[in-house]
PDB file of N, CA and C in Angstrom:
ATOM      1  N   UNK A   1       9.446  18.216   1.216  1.00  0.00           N
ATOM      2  CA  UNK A   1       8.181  17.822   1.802  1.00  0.00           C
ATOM      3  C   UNK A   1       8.312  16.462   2.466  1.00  0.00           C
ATOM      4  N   UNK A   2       8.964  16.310   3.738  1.00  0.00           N
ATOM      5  CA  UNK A   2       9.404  15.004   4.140  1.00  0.00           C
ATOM      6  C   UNK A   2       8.040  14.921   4.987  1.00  0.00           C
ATOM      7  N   UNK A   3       8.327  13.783   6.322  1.00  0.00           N
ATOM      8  CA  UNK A   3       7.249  13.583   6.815  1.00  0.00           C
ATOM      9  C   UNK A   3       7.158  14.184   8.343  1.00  0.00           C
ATOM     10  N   UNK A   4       6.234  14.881   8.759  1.00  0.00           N
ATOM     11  CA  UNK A   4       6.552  15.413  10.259  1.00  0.00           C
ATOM     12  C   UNK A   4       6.919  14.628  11.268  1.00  0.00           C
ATOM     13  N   UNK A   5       7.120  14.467  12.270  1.00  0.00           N
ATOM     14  CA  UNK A   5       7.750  13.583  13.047  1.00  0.00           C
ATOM     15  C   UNK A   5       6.162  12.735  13.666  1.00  0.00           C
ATOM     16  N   UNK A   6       5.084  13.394  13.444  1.00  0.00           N
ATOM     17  CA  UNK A   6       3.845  13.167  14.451  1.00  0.00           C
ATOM     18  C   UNK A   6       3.554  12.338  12.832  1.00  0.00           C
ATOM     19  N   UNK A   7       3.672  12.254  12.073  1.00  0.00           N
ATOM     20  CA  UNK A   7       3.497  11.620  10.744  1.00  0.00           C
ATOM     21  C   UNK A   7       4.157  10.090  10.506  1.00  0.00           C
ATOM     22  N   UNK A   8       5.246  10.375  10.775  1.00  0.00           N
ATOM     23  CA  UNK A   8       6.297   9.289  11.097  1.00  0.00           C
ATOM     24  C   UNK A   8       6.140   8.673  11.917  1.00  0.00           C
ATOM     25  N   UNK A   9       5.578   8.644  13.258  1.00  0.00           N
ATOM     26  CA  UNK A   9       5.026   8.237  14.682  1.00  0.00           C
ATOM     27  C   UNK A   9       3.674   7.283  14.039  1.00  0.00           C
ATOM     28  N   UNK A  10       2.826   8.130  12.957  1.00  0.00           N
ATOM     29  CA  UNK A  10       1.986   7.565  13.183  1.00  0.00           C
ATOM     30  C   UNK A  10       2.170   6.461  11.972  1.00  0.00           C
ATOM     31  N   UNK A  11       2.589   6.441  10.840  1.00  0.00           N
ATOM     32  CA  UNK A  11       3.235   5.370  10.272  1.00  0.00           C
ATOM     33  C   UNK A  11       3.684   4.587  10.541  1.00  0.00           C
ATOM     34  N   UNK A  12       4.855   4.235  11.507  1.00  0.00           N
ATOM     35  CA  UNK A  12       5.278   3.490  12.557  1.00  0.00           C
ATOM     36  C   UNK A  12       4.540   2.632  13.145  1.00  0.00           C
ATOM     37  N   UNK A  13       3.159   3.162  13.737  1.00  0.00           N
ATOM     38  CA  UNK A  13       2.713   2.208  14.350  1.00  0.00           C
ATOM     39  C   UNK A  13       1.420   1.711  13.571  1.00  0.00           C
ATOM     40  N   UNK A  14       1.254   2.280  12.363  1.00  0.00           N
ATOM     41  CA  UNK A  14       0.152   2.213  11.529  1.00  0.00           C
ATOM     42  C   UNK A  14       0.785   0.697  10.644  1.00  0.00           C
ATOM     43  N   UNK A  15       2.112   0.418  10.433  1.00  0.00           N
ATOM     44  CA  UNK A  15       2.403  -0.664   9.395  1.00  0.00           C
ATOM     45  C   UNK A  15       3.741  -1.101  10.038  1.00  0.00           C
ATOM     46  N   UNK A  16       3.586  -1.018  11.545  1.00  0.00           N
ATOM     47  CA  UNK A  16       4.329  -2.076  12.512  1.00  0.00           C
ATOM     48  C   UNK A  16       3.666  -3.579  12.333  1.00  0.00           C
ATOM     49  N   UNK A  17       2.250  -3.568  12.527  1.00  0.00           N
ATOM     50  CA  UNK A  17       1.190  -4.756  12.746  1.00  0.00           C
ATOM     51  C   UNK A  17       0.334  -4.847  10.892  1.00  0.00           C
ATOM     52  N   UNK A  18      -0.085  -5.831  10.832  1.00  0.00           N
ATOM     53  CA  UNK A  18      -0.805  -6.485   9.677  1.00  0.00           C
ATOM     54  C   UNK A  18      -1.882  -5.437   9.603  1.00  0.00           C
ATOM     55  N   UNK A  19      -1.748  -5.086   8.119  1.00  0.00           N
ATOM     56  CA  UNK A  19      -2.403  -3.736   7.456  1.00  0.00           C
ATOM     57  C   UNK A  19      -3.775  -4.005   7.405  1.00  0.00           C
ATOM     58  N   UNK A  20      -4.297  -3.269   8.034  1.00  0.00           N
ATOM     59  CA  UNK A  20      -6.013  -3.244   8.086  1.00  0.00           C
ATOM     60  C   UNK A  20      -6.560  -2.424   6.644  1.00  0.00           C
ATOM     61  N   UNK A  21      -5.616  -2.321   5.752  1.00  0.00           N
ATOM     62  CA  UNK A  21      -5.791  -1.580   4.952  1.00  0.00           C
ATOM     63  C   UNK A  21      -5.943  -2.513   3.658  1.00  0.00           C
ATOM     64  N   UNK A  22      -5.461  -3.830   3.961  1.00  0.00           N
ATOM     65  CA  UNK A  22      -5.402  -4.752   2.906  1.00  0.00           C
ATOM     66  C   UNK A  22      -6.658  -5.889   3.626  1.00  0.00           C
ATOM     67  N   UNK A  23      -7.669  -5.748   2.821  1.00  0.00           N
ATOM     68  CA  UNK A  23      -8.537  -6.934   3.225  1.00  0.00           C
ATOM     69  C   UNK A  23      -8.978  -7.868   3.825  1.00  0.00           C
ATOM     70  N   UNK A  24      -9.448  -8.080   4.721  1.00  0.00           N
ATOM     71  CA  UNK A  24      -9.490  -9.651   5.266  1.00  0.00           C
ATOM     72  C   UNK A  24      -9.946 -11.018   4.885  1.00  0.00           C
ATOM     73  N   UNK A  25     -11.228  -9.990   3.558  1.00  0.00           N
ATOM     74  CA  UNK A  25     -11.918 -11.176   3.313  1.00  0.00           C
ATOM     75  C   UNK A  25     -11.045 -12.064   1.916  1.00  0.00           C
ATOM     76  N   UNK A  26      -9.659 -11.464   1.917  1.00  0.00           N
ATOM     77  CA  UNK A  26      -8.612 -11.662   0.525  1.00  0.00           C
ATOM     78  C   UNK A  26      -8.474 -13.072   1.517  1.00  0.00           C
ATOM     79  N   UNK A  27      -7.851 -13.186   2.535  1.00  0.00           N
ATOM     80  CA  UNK A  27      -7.247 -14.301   3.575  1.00  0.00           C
ATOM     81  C   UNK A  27      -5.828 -14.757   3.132  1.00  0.00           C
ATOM     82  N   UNK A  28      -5.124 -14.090   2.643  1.00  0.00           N
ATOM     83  CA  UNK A  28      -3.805 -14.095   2.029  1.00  0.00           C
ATOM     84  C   UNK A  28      -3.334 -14.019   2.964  1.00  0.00           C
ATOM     85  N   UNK A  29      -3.458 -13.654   4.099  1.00  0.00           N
ATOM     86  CA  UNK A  29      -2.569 -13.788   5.350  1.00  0.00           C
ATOM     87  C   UNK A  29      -2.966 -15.074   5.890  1.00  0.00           C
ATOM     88  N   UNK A  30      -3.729 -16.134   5.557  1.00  0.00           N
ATOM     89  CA  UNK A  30      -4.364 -17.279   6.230  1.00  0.00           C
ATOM     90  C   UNK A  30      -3.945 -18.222   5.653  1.00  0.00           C
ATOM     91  N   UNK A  31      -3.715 -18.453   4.054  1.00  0.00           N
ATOM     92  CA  UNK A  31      -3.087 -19.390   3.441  1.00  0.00           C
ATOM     93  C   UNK A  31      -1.876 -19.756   3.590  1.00  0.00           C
ATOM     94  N   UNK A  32      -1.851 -20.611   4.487  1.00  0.00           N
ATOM     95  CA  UNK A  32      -0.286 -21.570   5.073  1.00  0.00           C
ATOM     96  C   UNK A  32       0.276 -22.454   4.078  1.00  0.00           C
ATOM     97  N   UNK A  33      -1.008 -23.723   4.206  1.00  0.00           N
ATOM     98  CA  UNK A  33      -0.632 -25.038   3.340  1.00  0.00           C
ATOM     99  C   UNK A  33      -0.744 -24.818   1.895  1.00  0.00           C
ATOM    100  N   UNK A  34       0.033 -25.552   1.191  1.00  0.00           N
ATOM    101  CA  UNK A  34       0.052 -25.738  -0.248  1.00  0.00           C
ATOM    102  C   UNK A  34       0.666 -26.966  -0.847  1.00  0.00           C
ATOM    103  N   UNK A  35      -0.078 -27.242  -1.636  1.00  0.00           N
ATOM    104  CA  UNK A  35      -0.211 -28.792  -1.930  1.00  0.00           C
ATOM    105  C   UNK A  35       0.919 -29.642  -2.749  1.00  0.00           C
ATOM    106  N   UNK A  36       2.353 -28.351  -3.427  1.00  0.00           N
ATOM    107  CA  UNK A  36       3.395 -28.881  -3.334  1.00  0.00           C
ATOM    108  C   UNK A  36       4.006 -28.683  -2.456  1.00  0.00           C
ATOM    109  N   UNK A  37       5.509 -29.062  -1.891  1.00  0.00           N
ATOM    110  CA  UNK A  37       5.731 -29.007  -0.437  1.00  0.00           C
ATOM    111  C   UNK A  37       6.868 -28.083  -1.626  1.00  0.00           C
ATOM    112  N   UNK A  38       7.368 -28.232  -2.550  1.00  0.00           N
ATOM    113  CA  UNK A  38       8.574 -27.289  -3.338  1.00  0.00           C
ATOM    114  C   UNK A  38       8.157 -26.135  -3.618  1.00  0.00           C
ATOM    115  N   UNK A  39       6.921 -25.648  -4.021  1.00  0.00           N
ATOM    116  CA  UNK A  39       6.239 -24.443  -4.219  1.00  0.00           C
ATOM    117  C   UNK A  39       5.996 -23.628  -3.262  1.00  0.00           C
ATOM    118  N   UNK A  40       5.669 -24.500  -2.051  1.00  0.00           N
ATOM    119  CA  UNK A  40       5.477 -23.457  -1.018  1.00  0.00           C
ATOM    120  C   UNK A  40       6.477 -22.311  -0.806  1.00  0.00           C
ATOM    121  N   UNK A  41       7.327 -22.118  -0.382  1.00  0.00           N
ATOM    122  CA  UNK A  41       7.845 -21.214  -0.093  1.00  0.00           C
ATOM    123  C   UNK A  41       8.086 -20.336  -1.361  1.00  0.00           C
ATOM    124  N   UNK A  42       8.446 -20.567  -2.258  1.00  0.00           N
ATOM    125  CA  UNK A  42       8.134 -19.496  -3.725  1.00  0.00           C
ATOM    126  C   UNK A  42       6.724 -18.817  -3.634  1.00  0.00           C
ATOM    127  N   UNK A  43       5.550 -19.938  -3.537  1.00  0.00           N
ATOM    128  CA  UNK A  43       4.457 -18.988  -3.393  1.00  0.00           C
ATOM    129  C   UNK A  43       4.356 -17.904  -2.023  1.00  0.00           C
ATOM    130  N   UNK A  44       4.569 -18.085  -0.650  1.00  0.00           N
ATOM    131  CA  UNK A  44       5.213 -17.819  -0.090  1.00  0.00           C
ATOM    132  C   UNK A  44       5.341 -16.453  -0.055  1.00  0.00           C
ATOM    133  N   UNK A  45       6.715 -16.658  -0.925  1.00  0.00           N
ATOM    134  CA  UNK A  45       7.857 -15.226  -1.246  1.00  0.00           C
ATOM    135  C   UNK A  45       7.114 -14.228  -2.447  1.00  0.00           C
ATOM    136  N   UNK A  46       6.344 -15.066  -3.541  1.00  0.00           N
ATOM    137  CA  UNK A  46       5.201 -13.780  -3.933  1.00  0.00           C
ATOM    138  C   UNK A  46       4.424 -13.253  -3.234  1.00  0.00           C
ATOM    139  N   UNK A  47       3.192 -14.023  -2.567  1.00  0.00           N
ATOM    140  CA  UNK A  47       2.407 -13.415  -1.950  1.00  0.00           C
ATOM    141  C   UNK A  47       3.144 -12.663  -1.064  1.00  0.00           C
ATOM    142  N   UNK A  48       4.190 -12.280  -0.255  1.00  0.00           N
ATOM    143  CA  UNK A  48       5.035 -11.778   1.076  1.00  0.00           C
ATOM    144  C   UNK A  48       4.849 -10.150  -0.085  1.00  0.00           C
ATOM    145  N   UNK A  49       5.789 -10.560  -1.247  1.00  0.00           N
ATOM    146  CA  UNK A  49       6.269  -9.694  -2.325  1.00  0.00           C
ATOM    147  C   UNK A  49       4.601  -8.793  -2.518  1.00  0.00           C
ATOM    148  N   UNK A  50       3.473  -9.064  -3.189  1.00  0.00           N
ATOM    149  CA  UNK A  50       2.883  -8.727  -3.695  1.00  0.00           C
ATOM    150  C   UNK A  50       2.069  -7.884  -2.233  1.00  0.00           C
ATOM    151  N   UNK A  51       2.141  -8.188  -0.969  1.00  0.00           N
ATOM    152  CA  UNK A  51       1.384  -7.708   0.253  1.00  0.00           C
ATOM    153  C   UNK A  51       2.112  -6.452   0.470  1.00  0.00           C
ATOM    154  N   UNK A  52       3.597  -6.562   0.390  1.00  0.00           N
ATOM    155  CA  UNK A  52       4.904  -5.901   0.380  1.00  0.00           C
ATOM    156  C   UNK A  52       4.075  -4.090  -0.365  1.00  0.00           C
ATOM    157  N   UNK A  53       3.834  -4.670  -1.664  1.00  0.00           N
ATOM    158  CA  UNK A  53       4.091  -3.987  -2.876  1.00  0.00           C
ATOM    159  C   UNK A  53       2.607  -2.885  -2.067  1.00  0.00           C
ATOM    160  N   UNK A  54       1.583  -3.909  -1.678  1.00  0.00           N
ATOM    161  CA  UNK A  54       0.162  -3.114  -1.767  1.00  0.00           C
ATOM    162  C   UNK A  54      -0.061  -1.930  -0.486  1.00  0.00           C
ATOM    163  N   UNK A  55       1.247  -2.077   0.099  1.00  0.00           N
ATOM    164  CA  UNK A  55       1.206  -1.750   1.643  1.00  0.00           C
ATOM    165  C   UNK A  55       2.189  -0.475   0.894  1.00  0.00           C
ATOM    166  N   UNK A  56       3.346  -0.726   0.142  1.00  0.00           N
ATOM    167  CA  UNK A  56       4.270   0.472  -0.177  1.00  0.00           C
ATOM    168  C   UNK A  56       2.853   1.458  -1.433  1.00  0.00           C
ATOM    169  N   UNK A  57       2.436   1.056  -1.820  1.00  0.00           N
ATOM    170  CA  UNK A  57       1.465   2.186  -3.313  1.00  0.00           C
ATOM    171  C   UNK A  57       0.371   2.346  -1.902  1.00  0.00           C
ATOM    172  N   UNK A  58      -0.202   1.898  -1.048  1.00  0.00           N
ATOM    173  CA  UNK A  58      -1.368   2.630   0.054  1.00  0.00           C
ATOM    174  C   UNK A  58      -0.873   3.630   0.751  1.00  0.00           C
ATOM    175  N   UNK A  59       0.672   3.199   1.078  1.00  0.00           N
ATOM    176  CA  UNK A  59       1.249   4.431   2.290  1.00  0.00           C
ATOM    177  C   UNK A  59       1.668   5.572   0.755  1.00  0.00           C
ATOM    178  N   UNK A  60       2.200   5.412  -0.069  1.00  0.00           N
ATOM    179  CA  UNK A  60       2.299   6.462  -1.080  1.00  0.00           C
ATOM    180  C   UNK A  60       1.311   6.838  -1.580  1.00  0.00           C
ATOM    181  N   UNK A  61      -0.222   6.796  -1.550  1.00  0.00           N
ATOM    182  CA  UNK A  61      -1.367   6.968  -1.417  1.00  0.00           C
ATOM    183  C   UNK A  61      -1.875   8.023  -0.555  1.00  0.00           C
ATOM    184  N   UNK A  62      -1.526   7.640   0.926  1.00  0.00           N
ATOM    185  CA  UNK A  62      -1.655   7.904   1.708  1.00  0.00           C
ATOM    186  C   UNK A  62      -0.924   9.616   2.225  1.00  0.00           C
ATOM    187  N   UNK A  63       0.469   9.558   1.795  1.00  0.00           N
ATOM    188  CA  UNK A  63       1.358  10.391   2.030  1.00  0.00           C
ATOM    189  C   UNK A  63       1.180  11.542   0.605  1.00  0.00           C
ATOM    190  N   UNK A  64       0.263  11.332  -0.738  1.00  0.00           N
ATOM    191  CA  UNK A  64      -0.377  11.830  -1.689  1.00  0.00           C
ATOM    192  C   UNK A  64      -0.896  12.999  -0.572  1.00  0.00           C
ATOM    193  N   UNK A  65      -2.310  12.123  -0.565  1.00  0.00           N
ATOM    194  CA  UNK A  65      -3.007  12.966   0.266  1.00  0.00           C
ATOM    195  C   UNK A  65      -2.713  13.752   1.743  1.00  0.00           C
ATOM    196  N   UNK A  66      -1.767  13.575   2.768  1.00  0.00           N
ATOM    197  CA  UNK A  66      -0.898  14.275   3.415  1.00  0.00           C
ATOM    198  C   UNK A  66      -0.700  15.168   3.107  1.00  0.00           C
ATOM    199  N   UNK A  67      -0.390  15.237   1.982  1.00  0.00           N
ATOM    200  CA  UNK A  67       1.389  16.230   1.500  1.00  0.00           C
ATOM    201  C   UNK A  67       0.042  17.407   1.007  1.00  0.00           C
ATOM    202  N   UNK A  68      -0.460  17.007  -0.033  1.00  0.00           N
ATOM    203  CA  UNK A  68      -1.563  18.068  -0.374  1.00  0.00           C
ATOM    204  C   UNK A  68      -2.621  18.863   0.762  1.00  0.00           C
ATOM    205  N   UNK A  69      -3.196  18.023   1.756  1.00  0.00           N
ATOM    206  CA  UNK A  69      -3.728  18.956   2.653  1.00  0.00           C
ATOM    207  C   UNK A  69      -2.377  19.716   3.835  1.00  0.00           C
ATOM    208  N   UNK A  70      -1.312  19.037   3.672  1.00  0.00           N
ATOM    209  CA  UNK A  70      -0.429  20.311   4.429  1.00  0.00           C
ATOM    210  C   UNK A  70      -0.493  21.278   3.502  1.00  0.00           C
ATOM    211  N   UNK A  71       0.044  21.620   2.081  1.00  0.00           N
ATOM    212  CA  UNK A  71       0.371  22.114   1.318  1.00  0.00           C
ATOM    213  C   UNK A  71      -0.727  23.181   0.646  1.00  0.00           C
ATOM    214  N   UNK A  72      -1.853  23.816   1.198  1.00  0.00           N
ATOM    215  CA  UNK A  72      -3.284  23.554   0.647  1.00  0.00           C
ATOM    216  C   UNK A  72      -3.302  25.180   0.200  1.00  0.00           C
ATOM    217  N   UNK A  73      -1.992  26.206  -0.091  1.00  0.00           N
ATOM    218  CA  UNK A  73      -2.070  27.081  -0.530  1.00  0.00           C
ATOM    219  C   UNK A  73      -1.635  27.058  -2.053  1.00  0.00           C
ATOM    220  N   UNK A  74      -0.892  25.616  -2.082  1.00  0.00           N
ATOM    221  CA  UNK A  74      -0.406  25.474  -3.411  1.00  0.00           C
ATOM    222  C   UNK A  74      -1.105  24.289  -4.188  1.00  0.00           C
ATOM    223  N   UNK A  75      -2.455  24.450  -3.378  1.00  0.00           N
ATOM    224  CA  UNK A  75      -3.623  23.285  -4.371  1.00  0.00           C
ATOM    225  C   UNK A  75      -3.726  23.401  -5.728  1.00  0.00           C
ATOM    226  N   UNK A  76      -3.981  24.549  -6.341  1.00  0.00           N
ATOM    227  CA  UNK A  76      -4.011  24.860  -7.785  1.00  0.00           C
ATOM    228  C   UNK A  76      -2.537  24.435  -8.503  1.00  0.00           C
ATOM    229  N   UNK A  77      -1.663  24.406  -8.182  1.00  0.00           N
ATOM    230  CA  UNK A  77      -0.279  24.060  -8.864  1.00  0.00           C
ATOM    231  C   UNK A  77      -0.595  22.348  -8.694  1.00  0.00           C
ATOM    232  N   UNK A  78      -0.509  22.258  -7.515  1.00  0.00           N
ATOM    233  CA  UNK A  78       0.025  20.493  -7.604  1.00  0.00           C
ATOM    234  C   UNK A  78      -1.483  19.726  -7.496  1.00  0.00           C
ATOM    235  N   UNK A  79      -2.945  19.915  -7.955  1.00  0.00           N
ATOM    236  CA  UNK A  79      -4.326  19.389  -8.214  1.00  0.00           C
ATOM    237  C   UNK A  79      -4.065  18.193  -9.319  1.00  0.00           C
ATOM    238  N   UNK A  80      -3.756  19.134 -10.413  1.00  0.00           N
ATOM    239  CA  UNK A  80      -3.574  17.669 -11.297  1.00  0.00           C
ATOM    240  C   UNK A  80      -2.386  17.053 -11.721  1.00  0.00           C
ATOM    241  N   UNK A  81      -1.255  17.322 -10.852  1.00  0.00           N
ATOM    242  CA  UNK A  81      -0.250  16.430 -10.420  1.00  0.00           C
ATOM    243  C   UNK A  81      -0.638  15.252  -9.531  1.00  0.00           C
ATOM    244  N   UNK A  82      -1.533  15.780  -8.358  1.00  0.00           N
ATOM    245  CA  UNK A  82      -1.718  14.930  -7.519  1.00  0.00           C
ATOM    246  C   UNK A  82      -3.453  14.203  -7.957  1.00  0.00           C
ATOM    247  N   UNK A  83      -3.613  14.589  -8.760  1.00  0.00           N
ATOM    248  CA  UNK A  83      -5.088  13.121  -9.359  1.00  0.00           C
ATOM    249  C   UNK A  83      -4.135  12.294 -10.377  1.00  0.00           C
ATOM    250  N   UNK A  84      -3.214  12.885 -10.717  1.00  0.00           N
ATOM    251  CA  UNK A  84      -2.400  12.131 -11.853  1.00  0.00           C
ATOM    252  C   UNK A  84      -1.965  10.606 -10.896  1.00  0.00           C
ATOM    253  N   UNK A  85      -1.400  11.116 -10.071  1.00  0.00           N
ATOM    254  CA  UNK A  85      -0.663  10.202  -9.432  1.00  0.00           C
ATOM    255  C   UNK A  85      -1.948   9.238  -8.197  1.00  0.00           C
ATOM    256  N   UNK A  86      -2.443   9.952  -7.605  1.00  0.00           N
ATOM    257  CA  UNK A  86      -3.809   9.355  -7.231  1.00  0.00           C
ATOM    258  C   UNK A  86      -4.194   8.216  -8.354  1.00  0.00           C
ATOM    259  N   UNK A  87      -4.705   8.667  -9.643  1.00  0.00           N
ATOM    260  CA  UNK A  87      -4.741   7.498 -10.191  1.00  0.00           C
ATOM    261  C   UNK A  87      -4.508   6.461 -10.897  1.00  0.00           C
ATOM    262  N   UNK A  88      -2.953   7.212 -10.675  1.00  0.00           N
ATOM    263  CA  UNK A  88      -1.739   5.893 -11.052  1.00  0.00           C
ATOM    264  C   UNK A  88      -2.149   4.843  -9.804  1.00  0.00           C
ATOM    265  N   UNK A  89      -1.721   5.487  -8.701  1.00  0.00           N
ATOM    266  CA  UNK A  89      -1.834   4.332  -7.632  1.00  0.00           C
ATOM    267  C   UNK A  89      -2.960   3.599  -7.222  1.00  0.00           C
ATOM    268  N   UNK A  90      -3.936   3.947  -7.346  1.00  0.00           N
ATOM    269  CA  UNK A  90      -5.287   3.457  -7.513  1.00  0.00           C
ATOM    270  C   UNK A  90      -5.120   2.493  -8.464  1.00  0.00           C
ATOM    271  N   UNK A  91      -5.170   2.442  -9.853  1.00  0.00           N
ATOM    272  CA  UNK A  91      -4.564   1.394 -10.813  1.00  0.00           C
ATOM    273  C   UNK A  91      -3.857   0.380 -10.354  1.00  0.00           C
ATOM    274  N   UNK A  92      -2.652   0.937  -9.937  1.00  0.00           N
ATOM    275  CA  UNK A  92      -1.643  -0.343  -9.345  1.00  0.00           C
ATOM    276  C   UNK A  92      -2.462  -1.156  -8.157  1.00  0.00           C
ATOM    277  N   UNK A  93      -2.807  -0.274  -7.523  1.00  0.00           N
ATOM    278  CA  UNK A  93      -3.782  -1.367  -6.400  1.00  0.00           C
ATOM    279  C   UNK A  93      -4.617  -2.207  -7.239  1.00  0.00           C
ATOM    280  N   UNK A  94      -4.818  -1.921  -8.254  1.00  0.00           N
ATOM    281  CA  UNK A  94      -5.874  -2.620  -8.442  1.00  0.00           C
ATOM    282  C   UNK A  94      -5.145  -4.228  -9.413  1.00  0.00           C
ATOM    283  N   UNK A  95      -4.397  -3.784  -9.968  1.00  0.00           N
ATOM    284  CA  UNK A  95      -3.508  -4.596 -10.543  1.00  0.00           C
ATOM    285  C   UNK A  95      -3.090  -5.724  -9.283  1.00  0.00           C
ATOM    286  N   UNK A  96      -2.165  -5.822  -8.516  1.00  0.00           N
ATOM    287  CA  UNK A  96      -2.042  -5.483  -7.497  1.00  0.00           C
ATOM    288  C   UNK A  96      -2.905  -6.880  -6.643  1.00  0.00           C
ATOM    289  N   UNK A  97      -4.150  -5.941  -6.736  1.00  0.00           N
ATOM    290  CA  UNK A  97      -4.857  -6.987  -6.181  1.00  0.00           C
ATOM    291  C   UNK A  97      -5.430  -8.370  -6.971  1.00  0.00           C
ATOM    292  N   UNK A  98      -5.582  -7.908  -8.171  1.00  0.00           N
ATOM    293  CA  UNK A  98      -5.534  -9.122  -9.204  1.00  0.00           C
ATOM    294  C   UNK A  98      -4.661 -10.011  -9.196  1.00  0.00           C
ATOM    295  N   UNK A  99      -3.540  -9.899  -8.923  1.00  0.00           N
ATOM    296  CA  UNK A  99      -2.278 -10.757  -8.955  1.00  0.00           C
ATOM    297  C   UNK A  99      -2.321 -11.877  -7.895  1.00  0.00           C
ATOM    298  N   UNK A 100      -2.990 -11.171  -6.517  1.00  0.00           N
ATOM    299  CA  UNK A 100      -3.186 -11.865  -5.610  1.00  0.00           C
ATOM    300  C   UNK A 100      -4.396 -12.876  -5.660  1.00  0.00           C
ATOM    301  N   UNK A 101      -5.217 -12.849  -6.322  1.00  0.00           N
ATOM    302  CA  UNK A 101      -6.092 -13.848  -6.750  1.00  0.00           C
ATOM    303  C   UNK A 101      -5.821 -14.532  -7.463  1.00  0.00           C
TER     304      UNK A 101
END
C-alpha cells in the first residue's frame, strides 16, 4: 500500500513550504531571539526536532486516512486497526504539542 504517484505529488508540495497544519497562533516558527546566546541553538535544534516530529505523526495521520478510503472494501478488517492507530497519533500530537510550550 505505497503512495500513488498523484499522492506523492501532492505531499511534495504539501510539506515543501511551512506546514499550515501546525499552528500559527503556537509562533514557534517566530521565536528567533533567546536570552542565552549558548542555548540558542540547542533550543533551536529541539524546537526544529519537535516541528520535525509533528509534521512526520500528521502526514502518518494523514496517509491513515488515505490508505483506508483507497482500501474501502476491506473497511471491516482494518476499522479498528486504523482507530487504533488514529488514536495513537492523535495522542502523540498532543504530547507533541505540549512539549512545544
Amino acid at each position: 500500500m505505497g503512495m500513488s504517484a498523484s499522492s506523492r505529488l501532492y505531499y511534495q508540495w504539501r510539506f515543501e513550504k511551512q506546514s499550515l497544519w501546525i499552528s500559527s497562533d503556537l509562533d514557534i516558527f517566530d521565536i528567533r531571539d533567546f536570552e542565552d546566546s549558548l542555548s540558542g541553538p540547542y533550543l533551536e535544534c529541539i524546537r526544529d526536532k519537535i516541528t520535525n516530529d509533528i509534521r512526520f505523526a500528521l502526514y502518518d495521520l494523514w496517509m491513515a486516512k488515505d490508505c483506508v478510503k483507497i482500501t474501502k472494501w476491506w473497511k471491516l478488517h482494518f476499522k479498528n486497526a486504523f482507530w487504533q492507530d488514529y488514536r495513537y497519533i492523535k495522542a502523540h500530537l498532543k504530547h507533541l504539542y505540549k512539549d512545544l510550550e
